[in-house]
N, C-alpha and C. Protein backbone atom coordinates (compact mmCIF):
# COMPACT_ATOMS: atom_id res chain seq x y z
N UNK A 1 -48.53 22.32 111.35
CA UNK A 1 -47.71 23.30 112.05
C UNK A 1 -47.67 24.57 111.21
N UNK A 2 -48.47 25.65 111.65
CA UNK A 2 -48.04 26.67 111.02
C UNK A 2 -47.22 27.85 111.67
N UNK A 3 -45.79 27.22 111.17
CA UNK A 3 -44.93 28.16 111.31
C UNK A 3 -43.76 28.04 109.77
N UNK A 4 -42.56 29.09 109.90
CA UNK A 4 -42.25 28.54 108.93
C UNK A 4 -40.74 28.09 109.15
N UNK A 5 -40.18 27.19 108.53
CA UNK A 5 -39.31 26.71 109.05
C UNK A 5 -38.10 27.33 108.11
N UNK A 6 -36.98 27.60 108.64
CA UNK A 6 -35.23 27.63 107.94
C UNK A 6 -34.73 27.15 107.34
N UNK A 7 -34.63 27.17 106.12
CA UNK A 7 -33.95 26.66 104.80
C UNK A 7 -32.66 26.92 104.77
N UNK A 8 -31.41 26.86 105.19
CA UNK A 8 -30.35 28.04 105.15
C UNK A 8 -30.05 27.81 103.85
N UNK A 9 -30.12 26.53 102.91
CA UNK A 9 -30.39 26.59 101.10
C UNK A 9 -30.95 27.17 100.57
N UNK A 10 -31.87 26.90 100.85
CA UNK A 10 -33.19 28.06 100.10
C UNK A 10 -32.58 29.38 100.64
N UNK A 11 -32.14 29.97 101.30
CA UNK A 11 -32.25 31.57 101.94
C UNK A 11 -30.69 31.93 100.47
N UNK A 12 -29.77 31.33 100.70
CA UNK A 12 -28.46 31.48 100.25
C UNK A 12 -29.16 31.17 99.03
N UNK A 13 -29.61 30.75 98.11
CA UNK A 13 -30.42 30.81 96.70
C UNK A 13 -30.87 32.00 96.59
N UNK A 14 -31.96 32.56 97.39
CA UNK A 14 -32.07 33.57 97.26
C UNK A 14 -31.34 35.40 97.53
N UNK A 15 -30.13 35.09 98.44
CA UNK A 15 -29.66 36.04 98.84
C UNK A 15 -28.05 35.51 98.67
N UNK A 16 -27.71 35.06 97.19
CA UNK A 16 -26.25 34.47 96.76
C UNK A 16 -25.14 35.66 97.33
N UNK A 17 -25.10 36.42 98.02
CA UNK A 17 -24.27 37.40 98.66
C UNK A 17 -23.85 37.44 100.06
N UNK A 18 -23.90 36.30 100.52
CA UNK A 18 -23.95 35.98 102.19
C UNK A 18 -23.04 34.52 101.51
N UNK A 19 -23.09 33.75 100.35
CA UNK A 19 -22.67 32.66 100.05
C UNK A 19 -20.99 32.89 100.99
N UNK A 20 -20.63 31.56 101.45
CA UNK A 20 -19.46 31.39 101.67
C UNK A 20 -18.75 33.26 102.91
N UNK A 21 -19.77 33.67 103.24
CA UNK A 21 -19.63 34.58 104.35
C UNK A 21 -19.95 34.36 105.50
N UNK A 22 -21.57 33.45 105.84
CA UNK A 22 -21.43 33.24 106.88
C UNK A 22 -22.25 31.50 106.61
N UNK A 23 -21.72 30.78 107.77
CA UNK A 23 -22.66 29.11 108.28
C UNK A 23 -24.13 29.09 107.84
N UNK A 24 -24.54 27.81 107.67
CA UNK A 24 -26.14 27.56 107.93
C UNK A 24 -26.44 27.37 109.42
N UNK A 25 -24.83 27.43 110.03
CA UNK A 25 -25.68 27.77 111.75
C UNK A 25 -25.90 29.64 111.85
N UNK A 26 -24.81 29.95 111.58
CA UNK A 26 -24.85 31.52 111.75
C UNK A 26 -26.25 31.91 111.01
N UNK A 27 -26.40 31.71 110.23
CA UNK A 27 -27.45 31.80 109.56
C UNK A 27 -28.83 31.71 110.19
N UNK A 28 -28.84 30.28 110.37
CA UNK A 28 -30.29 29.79 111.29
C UNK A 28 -30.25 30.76 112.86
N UNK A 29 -29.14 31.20 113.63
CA UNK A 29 -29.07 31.94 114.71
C UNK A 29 -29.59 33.31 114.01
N UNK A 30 -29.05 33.97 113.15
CA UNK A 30 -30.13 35.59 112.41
C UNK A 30 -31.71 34.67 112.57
N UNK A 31 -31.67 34.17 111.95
CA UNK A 31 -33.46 33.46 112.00
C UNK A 31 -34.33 33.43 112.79
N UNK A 32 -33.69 32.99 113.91
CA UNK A 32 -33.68 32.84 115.47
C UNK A 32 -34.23 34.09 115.97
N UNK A 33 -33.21 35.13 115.89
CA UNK A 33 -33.33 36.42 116.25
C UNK A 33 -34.34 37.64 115.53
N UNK A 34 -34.09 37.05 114.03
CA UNK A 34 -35.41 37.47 113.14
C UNK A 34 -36.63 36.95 113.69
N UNK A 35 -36.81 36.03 114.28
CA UNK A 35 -38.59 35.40 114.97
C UNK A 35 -38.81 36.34 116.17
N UNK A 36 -37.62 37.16 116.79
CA UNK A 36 -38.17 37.45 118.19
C UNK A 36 -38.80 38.94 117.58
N UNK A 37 -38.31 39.03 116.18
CA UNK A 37 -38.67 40.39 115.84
C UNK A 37 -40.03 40.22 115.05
N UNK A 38 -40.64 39.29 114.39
CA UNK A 38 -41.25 38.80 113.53
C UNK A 38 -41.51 37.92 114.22
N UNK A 39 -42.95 37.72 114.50
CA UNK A 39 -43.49 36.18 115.29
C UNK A 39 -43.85 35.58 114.12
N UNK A 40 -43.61 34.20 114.84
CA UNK A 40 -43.65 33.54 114.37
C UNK A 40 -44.44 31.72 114.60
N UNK A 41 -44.93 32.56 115.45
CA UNK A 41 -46.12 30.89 115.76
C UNK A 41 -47.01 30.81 115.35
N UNK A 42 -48.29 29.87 115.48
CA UNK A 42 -49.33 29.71 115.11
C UNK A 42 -50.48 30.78 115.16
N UNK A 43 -50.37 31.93 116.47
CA UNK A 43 -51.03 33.17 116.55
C UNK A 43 -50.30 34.49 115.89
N UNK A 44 -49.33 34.46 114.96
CA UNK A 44 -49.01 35.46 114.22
C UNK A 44 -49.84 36.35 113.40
N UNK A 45 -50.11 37.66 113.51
CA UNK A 45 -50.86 38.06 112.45
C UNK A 45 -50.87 38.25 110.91
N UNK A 46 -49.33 37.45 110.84
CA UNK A 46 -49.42 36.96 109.37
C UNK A 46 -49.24 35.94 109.49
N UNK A 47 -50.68 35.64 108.61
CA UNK A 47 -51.33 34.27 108.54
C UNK A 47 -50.61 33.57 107.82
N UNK A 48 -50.53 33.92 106.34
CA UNK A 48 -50.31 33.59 105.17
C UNK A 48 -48.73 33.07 105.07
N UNK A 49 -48.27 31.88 105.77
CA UNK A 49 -46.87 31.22 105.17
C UNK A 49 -45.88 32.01 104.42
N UNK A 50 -46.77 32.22 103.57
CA UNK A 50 -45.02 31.90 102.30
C UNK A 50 -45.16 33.96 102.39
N UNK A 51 -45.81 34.91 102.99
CA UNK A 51 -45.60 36.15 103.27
C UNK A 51 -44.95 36.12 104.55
N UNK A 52 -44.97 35.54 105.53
CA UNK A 52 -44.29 35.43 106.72
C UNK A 52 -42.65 35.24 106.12
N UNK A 53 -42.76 33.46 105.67
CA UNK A 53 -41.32 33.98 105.26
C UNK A 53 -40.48 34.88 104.43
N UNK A 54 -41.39 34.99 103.65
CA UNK A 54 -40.92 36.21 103.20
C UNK A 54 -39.95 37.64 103.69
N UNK A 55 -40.92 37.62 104.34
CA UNK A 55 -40.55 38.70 105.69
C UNK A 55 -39.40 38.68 106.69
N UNK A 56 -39.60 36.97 106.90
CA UNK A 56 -38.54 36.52 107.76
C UNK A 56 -37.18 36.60 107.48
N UNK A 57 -37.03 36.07 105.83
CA UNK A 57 -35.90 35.87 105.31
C UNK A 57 -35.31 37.30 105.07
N UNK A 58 -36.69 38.58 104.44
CA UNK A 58 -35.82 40.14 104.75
C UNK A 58 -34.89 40.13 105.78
N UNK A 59 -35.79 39.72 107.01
CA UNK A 59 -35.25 40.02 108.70
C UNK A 59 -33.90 39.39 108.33
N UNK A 60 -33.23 38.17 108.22
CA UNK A 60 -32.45 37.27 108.24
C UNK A 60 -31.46 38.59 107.10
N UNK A 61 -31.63 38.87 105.94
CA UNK A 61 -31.02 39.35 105.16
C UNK A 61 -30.55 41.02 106.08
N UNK A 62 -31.59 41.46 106.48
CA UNK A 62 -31.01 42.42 107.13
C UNK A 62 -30.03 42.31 108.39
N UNK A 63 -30.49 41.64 108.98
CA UNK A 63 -29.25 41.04 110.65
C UNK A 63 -27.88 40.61 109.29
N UNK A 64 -28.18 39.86 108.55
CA UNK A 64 -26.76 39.47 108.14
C UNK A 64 -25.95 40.69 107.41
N UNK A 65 -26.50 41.68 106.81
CA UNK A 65 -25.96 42.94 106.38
C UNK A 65 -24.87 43.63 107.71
N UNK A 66 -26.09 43.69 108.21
CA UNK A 66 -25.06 44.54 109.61
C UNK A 66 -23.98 43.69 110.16
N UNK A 67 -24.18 42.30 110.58
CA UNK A 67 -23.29 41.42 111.04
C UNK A 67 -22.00 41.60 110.30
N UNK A 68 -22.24 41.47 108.94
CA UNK A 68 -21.05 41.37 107.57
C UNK A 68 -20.42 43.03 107.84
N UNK A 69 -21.26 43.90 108.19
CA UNK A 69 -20.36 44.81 108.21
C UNK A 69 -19.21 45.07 109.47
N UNK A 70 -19.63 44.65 110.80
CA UNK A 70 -18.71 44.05 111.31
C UNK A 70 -19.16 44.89 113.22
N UNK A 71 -18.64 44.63 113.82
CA UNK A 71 -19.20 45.22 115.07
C UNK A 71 -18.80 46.93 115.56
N UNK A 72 -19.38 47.55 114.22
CA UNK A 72 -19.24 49.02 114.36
C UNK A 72 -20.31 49.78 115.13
N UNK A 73 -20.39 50.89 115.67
CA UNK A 73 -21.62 51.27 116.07
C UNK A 73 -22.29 51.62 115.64
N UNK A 74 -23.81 50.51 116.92
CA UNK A 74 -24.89 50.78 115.95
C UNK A 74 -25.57 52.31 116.01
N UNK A 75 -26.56 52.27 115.06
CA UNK A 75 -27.38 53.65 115.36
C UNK A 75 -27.03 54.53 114.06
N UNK A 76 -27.93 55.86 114.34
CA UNK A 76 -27.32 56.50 113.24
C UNK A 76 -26.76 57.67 113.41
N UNK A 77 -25.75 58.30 112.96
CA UNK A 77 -24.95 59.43 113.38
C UNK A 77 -25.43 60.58 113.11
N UNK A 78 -26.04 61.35 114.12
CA UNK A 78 -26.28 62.49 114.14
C UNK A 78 -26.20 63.52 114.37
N UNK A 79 -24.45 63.54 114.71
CA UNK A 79 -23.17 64.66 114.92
C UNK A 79 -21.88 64.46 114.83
N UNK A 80 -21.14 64.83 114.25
CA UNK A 80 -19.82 64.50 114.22
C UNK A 80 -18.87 65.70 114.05
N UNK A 81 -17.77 65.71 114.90
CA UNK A 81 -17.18 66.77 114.83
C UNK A 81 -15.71 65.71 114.37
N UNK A 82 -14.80 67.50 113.88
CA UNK A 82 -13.59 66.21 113.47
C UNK A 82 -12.04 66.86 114.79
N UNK A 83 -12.06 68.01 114.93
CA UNK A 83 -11.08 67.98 116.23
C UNK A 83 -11.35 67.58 117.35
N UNK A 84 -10.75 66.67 118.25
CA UNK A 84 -10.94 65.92 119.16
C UNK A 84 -11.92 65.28 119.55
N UNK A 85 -12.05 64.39 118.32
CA UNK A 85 -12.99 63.50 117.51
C UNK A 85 -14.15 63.23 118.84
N UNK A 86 -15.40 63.37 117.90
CA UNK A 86 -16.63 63.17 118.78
C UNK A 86 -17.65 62.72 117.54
N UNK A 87 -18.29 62.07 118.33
CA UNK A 87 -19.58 61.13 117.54
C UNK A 87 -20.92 61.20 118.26
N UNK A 88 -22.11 61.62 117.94
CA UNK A 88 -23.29 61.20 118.75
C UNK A 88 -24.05 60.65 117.63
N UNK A 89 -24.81 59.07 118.37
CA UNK A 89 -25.28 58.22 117.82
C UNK A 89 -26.88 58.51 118.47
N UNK A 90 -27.88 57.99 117.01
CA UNK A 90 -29.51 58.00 117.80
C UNK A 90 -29.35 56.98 118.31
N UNK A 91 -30.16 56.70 119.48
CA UNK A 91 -30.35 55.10 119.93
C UNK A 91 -31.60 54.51 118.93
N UNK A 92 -31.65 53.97 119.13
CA UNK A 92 -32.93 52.77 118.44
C UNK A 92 -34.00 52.06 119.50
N UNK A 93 -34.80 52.30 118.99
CA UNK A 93 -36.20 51.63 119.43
C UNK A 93 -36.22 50.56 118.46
N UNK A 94 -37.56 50.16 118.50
CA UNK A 94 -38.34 48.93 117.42
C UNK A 94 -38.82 50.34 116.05
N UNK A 95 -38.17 51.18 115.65
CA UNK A 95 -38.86 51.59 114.75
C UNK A 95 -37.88 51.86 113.43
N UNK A 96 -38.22 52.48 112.59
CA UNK A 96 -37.95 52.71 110.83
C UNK A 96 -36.26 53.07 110.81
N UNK A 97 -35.72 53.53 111.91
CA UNK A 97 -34.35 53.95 111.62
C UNK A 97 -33.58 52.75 111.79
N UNK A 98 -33.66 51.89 112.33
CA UNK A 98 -32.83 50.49 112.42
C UNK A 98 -32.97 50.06 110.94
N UNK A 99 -33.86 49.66 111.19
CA UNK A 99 -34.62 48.90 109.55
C UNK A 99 -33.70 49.74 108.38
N UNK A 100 -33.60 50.56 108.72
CA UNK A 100 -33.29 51.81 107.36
C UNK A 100 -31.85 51.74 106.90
N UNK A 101 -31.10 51.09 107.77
CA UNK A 101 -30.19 50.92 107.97
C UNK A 101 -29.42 49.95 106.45
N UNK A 102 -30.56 48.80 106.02
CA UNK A 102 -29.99 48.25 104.78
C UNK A 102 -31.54 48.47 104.30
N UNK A 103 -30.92 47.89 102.95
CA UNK A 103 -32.35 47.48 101.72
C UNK A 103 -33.49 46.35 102.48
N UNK A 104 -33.24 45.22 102.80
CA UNK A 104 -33.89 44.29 102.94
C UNK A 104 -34.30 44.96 104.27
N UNK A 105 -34.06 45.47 105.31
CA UNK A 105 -34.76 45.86 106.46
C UNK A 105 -35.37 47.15 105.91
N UNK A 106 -35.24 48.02 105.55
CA UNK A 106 -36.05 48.81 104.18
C UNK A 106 -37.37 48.15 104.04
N UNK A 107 -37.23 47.31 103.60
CA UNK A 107 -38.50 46.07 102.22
C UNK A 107 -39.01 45.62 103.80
N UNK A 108 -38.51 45.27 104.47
CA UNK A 108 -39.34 44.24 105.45
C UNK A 108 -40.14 45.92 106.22
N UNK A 109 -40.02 46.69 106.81
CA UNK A 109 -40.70 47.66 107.39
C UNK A 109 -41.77 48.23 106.64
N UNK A 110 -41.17 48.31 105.26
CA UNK A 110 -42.46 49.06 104.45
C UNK A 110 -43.51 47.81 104.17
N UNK A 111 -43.12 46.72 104.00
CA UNK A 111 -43.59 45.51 103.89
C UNK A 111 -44.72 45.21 105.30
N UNK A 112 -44.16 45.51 106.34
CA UNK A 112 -44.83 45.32 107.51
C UNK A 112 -45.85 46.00 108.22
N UNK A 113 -46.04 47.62 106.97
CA UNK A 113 -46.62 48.52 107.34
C UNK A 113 -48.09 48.17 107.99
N UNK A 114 -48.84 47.50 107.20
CA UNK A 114 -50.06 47.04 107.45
C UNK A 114 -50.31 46.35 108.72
N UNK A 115 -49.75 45.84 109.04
CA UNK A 115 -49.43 45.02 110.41
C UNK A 115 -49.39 45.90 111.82
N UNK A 116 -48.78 47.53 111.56
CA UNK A 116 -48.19 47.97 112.41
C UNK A 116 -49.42 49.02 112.65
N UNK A 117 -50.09 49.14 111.85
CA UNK A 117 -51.44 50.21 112.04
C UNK A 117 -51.94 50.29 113.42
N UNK A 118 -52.30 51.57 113.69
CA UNK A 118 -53.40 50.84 114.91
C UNK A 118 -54.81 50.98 114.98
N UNK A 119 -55.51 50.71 115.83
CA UNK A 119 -56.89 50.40 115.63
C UNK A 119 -57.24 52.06 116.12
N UNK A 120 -58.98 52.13 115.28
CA UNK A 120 -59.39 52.92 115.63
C UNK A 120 -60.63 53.00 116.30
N UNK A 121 -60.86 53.86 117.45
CA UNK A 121 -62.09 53.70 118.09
C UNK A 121 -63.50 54.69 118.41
N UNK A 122 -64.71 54.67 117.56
CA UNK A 122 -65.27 55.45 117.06
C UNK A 122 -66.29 55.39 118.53
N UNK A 123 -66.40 56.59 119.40
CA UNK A 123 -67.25 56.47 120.38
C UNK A 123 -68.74 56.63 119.68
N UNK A 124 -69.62 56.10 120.99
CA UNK A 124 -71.57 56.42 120.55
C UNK A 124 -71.81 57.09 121.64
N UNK A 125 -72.15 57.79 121.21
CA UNK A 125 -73.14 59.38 121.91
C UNK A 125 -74.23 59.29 121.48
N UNK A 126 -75.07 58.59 122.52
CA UNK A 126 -76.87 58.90 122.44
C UNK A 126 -76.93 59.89 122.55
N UNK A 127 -78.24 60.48 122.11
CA UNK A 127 -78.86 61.56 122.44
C UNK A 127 -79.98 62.26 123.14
């Protein structure tokens, strides 16, 4: 089976700052949600196991950052006035400003760069 499976031990070893904050269910549910972002089956284009999880466990470390901070809004603020208080938030796509949001989603995007390339296509012109 190559996929990689949820340690919520192993993850909390490595990320002792989530200890006693959130479950090894809460936990395994970020995981969950980290795979829909990060595939994770046998046709993944990261091949290589122990870089997948790697990756995965960023994902997991980043969902749990934001979670811990608590259900504020998301996005990033890109106006704020202070009399008769107003806020405008970017929305988010799948790209670098979510991620940017903590360290470990940071590490997992720049981490993922290679992955995200796209192909290039060199036409032929006979002559």
């Amino acid at each position: 089976m190559n996929v990689v499976v949820f340690d919520a031990s192993e993850f909390l070893a490595l990320y002792p700052q989530f200890n006693n904050v959130f479950t090894p269910e809460q936990l395994t549910q970020f995981f969950n949600v980290a795979c829909l972002l990060c595939d994770n089956t046998e046709n993944s284009k990261i091949s290589d196991l122990a870089e997948r999880k790697t990756l995965l466990y960023m994902l997991v470390c980043h969902i749990a950052t934001l979670m811990q901070r608590g259900t504020a809004m998301p996005g990033l603020i890109t106006a704020a006035t202070e009399g008769k208080v107003s806020v405008s938030l970017q929305a988010y796509t799948n790209n670098p400003n979510w991620y940017n949001q903590t360290q470990c989603g940071s590490m997992f995007w720049l981490a993922t760069a290679k992955y995200r390339v796209g192909m290039r296509y060199i036409g032929y012109t006979s002559c």
